[in-house]
Structure formats: structure tokens, C-alpha cells
C-alpha atoms as a PDB file:
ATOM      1  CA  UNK A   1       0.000   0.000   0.000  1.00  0.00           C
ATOM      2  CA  UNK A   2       1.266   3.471  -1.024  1.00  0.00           C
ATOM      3  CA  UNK A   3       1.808   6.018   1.419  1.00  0.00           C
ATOM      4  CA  UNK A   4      -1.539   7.933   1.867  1.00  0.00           C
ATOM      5  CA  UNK A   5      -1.718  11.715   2.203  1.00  0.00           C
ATOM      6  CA  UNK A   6      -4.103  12.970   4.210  1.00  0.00           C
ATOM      7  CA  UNK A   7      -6.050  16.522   3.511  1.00  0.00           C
ATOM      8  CA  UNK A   8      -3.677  18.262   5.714  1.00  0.00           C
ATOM      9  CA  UNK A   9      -0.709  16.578   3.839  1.00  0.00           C
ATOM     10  CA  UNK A  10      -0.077  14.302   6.516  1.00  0.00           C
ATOM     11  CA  UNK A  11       1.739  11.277   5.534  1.00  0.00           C
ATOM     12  CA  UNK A  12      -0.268   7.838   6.891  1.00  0.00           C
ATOM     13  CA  UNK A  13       3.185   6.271   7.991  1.00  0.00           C
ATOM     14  CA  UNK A  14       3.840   9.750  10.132  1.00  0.00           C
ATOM     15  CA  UNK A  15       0.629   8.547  11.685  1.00  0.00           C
ATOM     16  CA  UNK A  16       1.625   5.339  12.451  1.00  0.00           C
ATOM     17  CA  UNK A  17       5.066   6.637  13.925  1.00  0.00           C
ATOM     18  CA  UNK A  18       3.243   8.737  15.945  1.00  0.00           C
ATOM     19  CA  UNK A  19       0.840   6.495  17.550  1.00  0.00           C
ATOM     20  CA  UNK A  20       3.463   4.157  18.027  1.00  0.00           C
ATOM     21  CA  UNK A  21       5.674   6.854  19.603  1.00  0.00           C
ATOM     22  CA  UNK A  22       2.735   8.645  21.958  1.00  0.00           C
ATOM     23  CA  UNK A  23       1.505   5.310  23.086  1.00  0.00           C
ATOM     24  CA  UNK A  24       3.022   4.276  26.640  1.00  0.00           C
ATOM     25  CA  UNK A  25       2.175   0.379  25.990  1.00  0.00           C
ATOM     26  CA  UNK A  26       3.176  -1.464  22.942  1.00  0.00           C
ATOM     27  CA  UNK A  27       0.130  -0.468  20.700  1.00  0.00           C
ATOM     28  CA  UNK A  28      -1.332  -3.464  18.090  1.00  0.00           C
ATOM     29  CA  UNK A  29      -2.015  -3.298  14.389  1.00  0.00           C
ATOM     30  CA  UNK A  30      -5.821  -3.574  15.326  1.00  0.00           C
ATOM     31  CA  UNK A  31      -5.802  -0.418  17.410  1.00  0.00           C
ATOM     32  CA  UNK A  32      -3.781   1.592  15.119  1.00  0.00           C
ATOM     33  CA  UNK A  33      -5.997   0.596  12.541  1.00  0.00           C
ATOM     34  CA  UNK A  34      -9.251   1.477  14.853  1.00  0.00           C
ATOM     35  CA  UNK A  35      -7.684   4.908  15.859  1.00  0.00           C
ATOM     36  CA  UNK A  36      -6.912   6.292  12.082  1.00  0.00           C
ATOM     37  CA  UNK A  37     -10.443   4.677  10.739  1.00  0.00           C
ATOM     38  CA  UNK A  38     -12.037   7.125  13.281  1.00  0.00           C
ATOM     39  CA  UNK A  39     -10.047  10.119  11.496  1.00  0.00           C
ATOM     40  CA  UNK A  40     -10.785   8.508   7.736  1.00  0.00           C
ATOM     41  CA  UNK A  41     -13.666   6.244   7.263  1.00  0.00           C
ATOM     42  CA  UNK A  42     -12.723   6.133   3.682  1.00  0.00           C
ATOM     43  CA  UNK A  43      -9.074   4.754   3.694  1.00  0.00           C
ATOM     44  CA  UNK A  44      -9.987   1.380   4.651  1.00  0.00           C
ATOM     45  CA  UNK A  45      -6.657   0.394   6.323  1.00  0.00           C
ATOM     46  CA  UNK A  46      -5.958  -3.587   6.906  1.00  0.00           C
ATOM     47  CA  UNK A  47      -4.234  -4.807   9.644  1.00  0.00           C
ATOM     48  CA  UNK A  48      -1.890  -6.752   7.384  1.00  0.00           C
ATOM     49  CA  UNK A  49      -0.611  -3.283   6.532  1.00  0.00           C
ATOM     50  CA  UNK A  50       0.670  -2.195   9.114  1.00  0.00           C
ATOM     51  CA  UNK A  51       3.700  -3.933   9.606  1.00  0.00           C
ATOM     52  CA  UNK A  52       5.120  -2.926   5.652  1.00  0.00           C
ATOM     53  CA  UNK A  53       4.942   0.839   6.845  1.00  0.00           C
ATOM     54  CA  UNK A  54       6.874  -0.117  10.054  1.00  0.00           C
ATOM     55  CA  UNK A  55       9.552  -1.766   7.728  1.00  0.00           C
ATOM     56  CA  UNK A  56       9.844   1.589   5.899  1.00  0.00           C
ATOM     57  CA  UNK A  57      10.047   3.625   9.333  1.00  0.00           C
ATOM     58  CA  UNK A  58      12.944   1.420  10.260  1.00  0.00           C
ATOM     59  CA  UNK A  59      14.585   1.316   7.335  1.00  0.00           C
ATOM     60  CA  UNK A  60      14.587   5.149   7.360  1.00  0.00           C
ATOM     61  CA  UNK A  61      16.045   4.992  10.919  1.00  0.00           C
ATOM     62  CA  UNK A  62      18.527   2.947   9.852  1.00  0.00           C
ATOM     63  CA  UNK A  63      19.380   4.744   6.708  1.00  0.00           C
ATOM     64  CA  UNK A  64      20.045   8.093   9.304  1.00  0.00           C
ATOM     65  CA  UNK A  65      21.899   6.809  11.531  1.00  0.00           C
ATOM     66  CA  UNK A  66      19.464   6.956  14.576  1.00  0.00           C
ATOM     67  CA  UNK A  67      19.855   5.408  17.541  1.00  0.00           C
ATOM     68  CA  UNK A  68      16.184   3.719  18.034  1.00  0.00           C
ATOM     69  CA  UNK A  69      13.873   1.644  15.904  1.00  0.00           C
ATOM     70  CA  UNK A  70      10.575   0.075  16.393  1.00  0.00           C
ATOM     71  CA  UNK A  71      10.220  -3.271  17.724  1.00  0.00           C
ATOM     72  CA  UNK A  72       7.063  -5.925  17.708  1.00  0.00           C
ATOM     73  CA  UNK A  73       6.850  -6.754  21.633  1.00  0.00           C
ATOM     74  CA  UNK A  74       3.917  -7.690  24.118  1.00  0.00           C
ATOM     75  CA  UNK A  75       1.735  -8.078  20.621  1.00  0.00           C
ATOM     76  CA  UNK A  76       2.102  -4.593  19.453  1.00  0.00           C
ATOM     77  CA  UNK A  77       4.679  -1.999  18.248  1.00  0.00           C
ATOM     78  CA  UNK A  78       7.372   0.291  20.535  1.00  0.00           C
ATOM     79  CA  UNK A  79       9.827   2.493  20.152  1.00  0.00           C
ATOM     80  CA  UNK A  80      13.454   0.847  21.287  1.00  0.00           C
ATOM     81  CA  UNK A  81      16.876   1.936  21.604  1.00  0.00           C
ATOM     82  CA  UNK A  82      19.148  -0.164  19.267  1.00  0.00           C
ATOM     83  CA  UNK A  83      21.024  -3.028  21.281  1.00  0.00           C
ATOM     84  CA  UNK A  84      24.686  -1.215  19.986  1.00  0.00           C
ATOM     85  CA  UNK A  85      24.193   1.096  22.427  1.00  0.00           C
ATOM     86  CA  UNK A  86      23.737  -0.730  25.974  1.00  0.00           C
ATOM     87  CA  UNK A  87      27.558  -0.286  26.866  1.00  0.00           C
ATOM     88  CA  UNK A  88      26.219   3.289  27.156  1.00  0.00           C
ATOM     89  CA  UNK A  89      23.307   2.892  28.016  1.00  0.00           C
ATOM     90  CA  UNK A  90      24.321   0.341  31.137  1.00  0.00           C
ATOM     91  CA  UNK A  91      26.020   3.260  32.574  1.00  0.00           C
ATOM     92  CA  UNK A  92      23.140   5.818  32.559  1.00  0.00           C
ATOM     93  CA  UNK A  93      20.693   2.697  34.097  1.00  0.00           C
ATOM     94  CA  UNK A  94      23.427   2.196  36.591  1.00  0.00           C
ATOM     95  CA  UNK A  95      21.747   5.238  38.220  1.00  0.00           C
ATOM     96  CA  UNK A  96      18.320   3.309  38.851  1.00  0.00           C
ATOM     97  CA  UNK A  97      20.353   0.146  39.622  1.00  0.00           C
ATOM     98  CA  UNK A  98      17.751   0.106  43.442  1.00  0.00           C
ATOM     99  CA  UNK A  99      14.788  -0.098  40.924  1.00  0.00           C
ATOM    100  CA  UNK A 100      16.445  -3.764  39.779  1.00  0.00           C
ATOM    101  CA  UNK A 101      15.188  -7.115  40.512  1.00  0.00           C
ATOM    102  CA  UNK A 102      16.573  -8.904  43.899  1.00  0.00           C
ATOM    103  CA  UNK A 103      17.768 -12.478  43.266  1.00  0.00           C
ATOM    104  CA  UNK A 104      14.992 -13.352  45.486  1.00  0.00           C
ATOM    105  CA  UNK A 105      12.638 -11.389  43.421  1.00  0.00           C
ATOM    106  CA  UNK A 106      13.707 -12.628  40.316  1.00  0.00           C
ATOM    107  CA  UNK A 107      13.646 -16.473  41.703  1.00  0.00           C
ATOM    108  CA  UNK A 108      10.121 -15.733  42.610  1.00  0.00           C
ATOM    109  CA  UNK A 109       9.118 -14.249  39.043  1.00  0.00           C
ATOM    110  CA  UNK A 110      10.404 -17.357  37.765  1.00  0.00           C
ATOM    111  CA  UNK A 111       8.222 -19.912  39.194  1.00  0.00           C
ATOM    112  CA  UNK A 112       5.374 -17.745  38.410  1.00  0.00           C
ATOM    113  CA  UNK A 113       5.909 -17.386  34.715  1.00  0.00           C
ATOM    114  CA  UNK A 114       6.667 -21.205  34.289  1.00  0.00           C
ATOM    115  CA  UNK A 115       4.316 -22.166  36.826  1.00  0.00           C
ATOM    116  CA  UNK A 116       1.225 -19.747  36.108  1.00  0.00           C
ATOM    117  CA  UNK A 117      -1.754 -19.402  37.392  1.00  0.00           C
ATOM    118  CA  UNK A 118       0.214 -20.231  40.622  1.00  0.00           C
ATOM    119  CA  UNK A 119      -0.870 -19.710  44.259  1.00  0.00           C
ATOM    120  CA  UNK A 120       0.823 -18.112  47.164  1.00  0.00           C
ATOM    121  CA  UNK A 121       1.687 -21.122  49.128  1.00  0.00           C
ATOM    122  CA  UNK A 122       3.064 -23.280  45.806  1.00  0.00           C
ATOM    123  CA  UNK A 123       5.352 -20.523  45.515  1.00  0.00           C
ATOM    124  CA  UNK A 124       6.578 -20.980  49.070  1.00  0.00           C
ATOM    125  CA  UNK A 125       6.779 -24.982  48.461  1.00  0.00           C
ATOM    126  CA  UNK A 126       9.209 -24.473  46.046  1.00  0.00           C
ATOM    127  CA  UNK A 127      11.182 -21.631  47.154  1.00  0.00           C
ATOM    128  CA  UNK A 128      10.841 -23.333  50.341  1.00  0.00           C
ATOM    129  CA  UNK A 129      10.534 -19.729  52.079  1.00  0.00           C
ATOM    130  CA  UNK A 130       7.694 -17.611  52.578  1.00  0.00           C
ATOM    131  CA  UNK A 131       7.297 -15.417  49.213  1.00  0.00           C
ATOM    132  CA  UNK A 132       4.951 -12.827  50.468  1.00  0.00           C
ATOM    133  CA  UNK A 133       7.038 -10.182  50.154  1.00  0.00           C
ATOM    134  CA  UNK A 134       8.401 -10.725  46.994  1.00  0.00           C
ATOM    135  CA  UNK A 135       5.004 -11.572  45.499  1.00  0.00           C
ATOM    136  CA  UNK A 136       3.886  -8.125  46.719  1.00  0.00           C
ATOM    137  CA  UNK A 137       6.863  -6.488  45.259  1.00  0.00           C
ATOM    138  CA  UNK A 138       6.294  -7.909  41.700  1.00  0.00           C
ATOM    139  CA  UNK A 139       3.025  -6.821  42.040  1.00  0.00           C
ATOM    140  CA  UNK A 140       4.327  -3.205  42.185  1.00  0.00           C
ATOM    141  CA  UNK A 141       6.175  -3.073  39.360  1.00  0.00           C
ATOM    142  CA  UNK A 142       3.226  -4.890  37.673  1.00  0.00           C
ATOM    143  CA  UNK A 143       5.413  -7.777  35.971  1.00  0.00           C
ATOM    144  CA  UNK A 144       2.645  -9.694  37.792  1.00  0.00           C
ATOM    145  CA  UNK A 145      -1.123  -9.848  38.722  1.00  0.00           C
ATOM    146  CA  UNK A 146      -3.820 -11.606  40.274  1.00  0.00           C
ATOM    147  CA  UNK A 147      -6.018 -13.759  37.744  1.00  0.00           C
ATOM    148  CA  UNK A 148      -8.851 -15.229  40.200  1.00  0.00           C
ATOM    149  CA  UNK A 149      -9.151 -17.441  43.003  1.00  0.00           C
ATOM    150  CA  UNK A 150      -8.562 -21.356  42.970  1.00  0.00           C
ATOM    151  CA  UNK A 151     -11.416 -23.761  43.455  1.00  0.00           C
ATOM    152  CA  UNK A 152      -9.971 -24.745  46.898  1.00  0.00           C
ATOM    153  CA  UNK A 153     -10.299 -24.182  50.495  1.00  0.00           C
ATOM    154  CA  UNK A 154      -9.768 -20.939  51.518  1.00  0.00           C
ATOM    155  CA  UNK A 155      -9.565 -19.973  47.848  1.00  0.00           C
ATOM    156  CA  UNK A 156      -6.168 -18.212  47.776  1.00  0.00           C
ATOM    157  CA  UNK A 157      -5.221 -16.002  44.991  1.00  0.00           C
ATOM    158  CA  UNK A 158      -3.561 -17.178  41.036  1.00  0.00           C
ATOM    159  CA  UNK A 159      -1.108 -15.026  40.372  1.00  0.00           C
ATOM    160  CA  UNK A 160       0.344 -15.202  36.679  1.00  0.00           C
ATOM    161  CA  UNK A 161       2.581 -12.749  34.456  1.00  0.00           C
ATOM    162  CA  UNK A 162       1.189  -9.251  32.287  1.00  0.00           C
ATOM    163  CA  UNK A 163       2.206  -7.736  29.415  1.00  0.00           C
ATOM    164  CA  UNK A 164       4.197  -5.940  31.026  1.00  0.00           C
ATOM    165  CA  UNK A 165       6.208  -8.646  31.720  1.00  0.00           C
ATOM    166  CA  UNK A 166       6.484  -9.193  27.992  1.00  0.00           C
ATOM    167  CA  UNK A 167       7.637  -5.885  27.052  1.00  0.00           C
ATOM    168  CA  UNK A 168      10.239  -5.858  29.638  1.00  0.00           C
ATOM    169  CA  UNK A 169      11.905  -8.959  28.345  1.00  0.00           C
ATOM    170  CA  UNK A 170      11.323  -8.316  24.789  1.00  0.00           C
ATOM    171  CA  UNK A 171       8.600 -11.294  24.065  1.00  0.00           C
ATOM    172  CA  UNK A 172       5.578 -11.715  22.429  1.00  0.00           C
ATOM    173  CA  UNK A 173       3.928 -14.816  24.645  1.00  0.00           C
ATOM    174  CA  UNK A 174       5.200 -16.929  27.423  1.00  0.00           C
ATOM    175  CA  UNK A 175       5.805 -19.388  24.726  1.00  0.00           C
ATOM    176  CA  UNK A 176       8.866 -17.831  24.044  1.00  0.00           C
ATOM    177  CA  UNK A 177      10.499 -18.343  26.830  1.00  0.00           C
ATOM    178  CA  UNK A 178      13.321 -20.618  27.028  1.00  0.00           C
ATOM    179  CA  UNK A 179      12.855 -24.451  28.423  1.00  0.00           C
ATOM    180  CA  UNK A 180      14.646 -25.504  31.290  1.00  0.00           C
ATOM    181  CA  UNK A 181      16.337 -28.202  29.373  1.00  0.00           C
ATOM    182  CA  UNK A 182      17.013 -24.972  27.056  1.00  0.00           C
ATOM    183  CA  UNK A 183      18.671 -23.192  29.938  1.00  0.00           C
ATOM    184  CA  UNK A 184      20.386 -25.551  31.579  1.00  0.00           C
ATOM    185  CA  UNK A 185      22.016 -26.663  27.679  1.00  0.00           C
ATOM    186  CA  UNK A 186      22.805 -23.058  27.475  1.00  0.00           C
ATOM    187  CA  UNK A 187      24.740 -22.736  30.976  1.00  0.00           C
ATOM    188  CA  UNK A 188      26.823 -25.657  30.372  1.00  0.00           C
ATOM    189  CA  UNK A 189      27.844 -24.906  26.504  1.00  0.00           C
ATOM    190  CA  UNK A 190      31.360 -23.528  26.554  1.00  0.00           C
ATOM    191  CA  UNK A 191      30.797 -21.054  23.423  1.00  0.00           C
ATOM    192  CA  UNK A 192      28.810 -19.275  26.064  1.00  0.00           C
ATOM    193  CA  UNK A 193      31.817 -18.904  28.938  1.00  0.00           C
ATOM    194  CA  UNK A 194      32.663 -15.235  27.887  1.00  0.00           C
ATOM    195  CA  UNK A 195      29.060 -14.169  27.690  1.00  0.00           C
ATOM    196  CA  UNK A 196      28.824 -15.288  31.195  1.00  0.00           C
ATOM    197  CA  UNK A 197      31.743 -13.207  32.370  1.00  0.00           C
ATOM    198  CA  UNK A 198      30.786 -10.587  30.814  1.00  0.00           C
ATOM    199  CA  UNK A 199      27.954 -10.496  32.750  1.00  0.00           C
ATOM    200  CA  UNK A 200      29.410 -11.426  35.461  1.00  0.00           C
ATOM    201  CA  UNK A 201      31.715  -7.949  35.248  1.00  0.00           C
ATOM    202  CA  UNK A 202      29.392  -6.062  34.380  1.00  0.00           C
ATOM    203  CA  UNK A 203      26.998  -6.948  37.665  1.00  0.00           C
ATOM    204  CA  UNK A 204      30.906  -5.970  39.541  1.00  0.00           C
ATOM    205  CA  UNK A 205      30.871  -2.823  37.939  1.00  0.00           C
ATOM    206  CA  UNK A 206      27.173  -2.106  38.540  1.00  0.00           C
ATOM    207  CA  UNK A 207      27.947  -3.009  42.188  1.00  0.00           C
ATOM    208  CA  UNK A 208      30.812  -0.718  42.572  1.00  0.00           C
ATOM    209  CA  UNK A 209      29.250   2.273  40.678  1.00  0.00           C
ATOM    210  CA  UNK A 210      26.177   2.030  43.337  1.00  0.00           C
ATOM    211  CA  UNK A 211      28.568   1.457  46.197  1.00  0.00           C
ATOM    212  CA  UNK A 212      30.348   4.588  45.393  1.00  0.00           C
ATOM    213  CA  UNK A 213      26.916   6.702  44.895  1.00  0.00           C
ATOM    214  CA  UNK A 214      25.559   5.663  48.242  1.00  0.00           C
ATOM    215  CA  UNK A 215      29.221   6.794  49.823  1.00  0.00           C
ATOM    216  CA  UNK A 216      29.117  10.293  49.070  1.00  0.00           C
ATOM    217  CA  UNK A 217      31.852  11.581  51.133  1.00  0.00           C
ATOM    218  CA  UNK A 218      34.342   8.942  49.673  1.00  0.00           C
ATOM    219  CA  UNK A 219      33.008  10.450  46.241  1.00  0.00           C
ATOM    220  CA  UNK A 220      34.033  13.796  47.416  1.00  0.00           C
ATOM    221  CA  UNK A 221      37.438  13.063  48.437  1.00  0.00           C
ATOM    222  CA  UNK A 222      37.822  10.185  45.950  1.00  0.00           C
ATOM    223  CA  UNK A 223      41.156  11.245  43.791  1.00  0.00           C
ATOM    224  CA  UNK A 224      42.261   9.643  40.389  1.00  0.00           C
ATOM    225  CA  UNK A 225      45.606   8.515  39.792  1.00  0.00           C
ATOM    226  CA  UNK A 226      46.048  11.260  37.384  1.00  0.00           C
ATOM    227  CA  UNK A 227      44.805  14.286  39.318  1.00  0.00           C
ATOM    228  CA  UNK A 228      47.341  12.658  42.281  1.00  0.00           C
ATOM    229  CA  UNK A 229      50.078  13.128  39.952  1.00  0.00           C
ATOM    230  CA  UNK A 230      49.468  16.695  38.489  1.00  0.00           C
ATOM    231  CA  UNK A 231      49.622  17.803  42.418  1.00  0.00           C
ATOM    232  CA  UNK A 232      52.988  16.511  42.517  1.00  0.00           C
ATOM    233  CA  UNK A 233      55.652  19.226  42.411  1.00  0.00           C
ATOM    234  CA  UNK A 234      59.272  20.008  43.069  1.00  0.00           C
ATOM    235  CA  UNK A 235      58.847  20.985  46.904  1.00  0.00           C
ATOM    236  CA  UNK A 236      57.067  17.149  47.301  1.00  0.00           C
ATOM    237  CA  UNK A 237      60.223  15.543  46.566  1.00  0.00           C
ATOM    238  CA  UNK A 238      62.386  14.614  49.584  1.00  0.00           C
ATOM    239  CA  UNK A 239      65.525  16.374  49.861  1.00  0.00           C
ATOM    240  CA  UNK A 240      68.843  15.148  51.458  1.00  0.00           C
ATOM    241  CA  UNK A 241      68.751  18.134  54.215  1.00  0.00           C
ATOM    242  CA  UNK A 242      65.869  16.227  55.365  1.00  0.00           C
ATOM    243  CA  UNK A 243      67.857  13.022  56.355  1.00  0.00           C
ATOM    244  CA  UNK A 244      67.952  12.774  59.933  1.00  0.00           C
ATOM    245  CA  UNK A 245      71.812  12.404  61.580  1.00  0.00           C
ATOM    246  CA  UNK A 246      70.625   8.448  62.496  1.00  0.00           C
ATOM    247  CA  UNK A 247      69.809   7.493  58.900  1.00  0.00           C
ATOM    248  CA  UNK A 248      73.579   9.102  57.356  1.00  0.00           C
ATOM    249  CA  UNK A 249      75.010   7.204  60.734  1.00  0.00           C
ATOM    250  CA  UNK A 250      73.253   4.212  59.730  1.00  0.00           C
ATOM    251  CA  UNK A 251      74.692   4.499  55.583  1.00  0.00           C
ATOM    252  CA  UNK A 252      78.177   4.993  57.384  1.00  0.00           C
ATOM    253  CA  UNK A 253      78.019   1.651  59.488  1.00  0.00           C
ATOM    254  CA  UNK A 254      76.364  -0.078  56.358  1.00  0.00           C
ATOM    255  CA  UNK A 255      80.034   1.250  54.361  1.00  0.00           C
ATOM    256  CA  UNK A 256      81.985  -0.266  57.042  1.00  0.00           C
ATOM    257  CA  UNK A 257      80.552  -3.430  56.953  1.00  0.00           C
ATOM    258  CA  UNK A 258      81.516  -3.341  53.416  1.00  0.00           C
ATOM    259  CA  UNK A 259      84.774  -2.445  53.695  1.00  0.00           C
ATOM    260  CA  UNK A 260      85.104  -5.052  56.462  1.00  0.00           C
ATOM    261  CA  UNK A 261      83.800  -8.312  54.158  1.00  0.00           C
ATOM    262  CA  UNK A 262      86.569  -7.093  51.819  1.00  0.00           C
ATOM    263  CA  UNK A 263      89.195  -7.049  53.969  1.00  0.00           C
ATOM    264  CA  UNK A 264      88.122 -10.923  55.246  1.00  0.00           C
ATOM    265  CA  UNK A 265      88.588 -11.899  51.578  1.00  0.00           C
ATOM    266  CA  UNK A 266      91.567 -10.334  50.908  1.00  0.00           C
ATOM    267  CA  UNK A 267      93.165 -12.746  53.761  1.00  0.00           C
ATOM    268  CA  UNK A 268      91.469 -15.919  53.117  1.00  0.00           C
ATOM    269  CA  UNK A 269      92.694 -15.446  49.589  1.00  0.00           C
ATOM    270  CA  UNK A 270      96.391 -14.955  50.732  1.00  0.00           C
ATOM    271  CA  UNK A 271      95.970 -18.038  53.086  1.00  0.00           C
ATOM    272  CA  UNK A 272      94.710 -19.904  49.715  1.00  0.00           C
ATOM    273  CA  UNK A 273      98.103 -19.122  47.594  1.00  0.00           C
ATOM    274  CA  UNK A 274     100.067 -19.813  50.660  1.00  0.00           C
ATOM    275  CA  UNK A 275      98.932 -23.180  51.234  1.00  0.00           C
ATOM    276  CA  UNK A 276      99.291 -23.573  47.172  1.00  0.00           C
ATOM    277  CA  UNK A 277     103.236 -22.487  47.543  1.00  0.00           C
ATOM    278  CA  UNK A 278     103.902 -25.194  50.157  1.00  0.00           C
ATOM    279  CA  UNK A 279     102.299 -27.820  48.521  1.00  0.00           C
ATOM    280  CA  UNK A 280     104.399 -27.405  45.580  1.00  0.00           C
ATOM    281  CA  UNK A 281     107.492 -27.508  47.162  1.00  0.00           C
ATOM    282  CA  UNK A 282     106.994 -30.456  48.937  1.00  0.00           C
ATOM    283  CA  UNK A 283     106.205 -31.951  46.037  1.00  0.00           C
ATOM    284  CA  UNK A 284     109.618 -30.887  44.251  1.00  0.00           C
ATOM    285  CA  UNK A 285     111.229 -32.375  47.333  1.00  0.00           C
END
């Protein structure tokens, strides 16, 4: 489908990039489709359209130079940074590095999303801890949600993943998420030993940036090697006035000993070619 022009000379894949770029969810082909019909009845946009004009925004993105593109996630569109840039971009999030996922948190998350709809106390029967907490805390950053109740006494709460959980890791379905035969394949392939420390340095380095935030007085007085050196100047270096009488006493003593170790093999050399002169002559006799 051409690019359609709308009275105002509005291009219909400026449209699309906009909704896409205003909307704070990933936004589907069916409501982009609803939202322009209500501004022209007559256009009769499919849904199988979309995605062709999307093509063309990214290929325009990429043609420039830009840092972003648009990405199909959560079962619509969004705008995303392109993944050549997280080395930068790992030390602006550094800054927000509270706002991450605990271990426990993540552990918890887990279950869930393999395990969904998934009560309360099955999550504590695996973790084999109480998971209150962290059940509460996923609930906050809405990565999960309660579905209903189960058909059991006391009818406790089904908890399962949203889609925000999809857009933050970058799937369409829980299908896509690995197996554990998958993972556990993946962890003990050696191709992936350097991905792992990588990661591994970069948590260090995520753990030593925050560390040095939270200390703010040893980020005040913290000096780098190179601003210790430009402070260096002539009156910093030690002069020999300022050797005390004891440490020239001691040099003198450490001399003597010298001269003393010499002298001790000058005479056991002498006693050498002496012993050597006798010998010979009692063998001439």
C-alpha cells in the first residue's frame, strides 16, 4: 500500500510513527488501525498493513543513523533503543540500579511465569521460604497480577505474568520463553563462557558504581591517579637536608661493613696461595 496523504498533507506512515511513539504500551495493528479509521472512514486500512509501513520507518532509521527503531513486543509496536548502544546505556541505568530485581525477586518471578496461574503457598513450596514479600513487590512493578481465586479451600489467589512482563523482556507470549532443558544446555555450553563473564563484570561494575553513589563523602574526596600526579611538584620531593643524623650514621656503618667483608677476603685469599706455595714444594722435594 502506497503512502496515503491525508487533507492536511499528513503522511499515513507519520501517523503510524506517531501512535506508536505517543503510546506508553506497545500499541497493536488492530488499534492503530481502529484509531486512524475514526479520522478517515474512507481509507480502509488492513491490519496486514501495518507492519510494511513499520519496515519503511525502520529502514529510514537505519538509513540516518538513529539510535532507536521500532520493535514488535507484548503483541504490538514500541519504540526501542538499538542493542549497539547498551555499553552506554548500562552506565546511565546504573543510576536506577535500586529499581532492579533482587535475586529473590527474580527467583520468585520465575516460578510464576513457568508455573502460572500459581498460588501463594506453591510458591513458598518451592522456594521453600515464605514469598509474600516478593510476590507483593512484583506486584508493584506490575510484571505480575492476580487472575482469580482457585477452586480450593480458603480460595487463595492465582497469580500469573502481564504484558508488562512481555515488554520488559522483549517477548511476544510466554511461549517464548526458554525451556529448562534450554537453559540448563545453554549454561553448560562452553561457546557461552565469555558471555557469562561478561555479565558477570558487568553486575561488579554495577555493584561498585552504586557502592560509590551511596558513599558520598568517599566520592568527594575520591582522587584519580592522574589528578594525584598533576599535584605533585618540586617541593614534594624529599631532599637530602631532610635526612635525619641516624639514617647518614646508619649508611656509614652499612660502608663499614663493606669495607670489612673485603678485607676478610683479601686474607682468606692470601691463606689460599700460601697453602698452594707449600704444597708445591713439597712436592719438588
Amino acid at each position: 500500500m502506497q503512502d496515503y496523504q491525508f487533507v492536511d498533507g499528513t503522511r499515513l506512515s507519520s501517523v503510524i510513527e506517531a501512535l506508536i511513539f505517543a503510546s506508553p504500551e506497545p500499541i497493536s495493528e488492530e488499534k492503530i488501525c481502529e484509531i486512524i479509521a475514526k479520522g478517515e472512514e474512507n481509507l480502509g486500512l488492513e491490519v496486514d498493513a501495518i507492519e510494511p509501513f513499520v519496515d519503511k520507518l525502520n529502514q529510514r532509521y537505519e538509513e540516518n543513523g538513529l539510535a532507536f527503531n521500532i520493535q514488535h513486543v507484548a503483541g504490538g509496536y514500541t519504540f526501542s533503543t538499538k542493542k549497539r548502544f547498551e555499553p552506554w546505556l548500562s552506565i546511565f541505568q546504573h543510576e536506577s540500579a535500586y529499581r532492579k530485581l533482587s535475586q529473590s525477586a527474580i527467583e520468585t518471578l520465575a516460578i510464576v511465569a513457568y508455573k502460572q496461574p500459581i498460588t501463594k503457598p506453591e510458591v513458598d513450596d518451592i522456594r521453600g521460604v515464605d514469598s509474600g514479600y516478593m510476590l507483593r513487590q512484583l506486584l508493584e512493578k506490575v510484571l505480575i497480577e492476580v487472575s482469580g481465586r482457585l477452586d480450593a479451600p480458603g480460595k487463595p489467589l492465582l497469580y500469573r505474568t502481564t504484558k508488562h512482563f512481555l515488554k520488559h523482556f522483549g517477548i511476544n507470549s510466554i511461549d517464548e520463553l526458554p525451556k529448562p532443558r534450554e537453559i540448563n544446555e545453554i549454561l553448560k555450553d562452553d561457546d557461552m563462557a565469555e558471555h557469562r563473564q561478561f555479565l558477570f563484570d558487568r553486575q561488579l561494575e554495577l555493584k561498585e558504581l552504586q557502592e560509590t553513589a551511596e558513599d558520598e563523602e568517599a566520592t568527594e574526596t575520591a582522587m584519580s591517579l592522574i589528578e594525584a600526579v598533576e599535584k605533585i611538584d618540586e617541593d614534594e620531593v624529599p631532599d637530602l637536608d631532610e635526612y635525619t643524623a641516624d639514617v647518614l650514621q646508619l649508611d656509614d656503618e652499612e660502608e663499614k661493613d663493606d669495607e670489612t667483608s673485603d678485607e676478610l677476603e683479601n686474607e682468606s685469599d692470601n691463606i689460599r696461595e700460601n697453602l698452594e706455595d707449600e704444597s708445591t714444594k713439597k712436592e719438588e722435594e
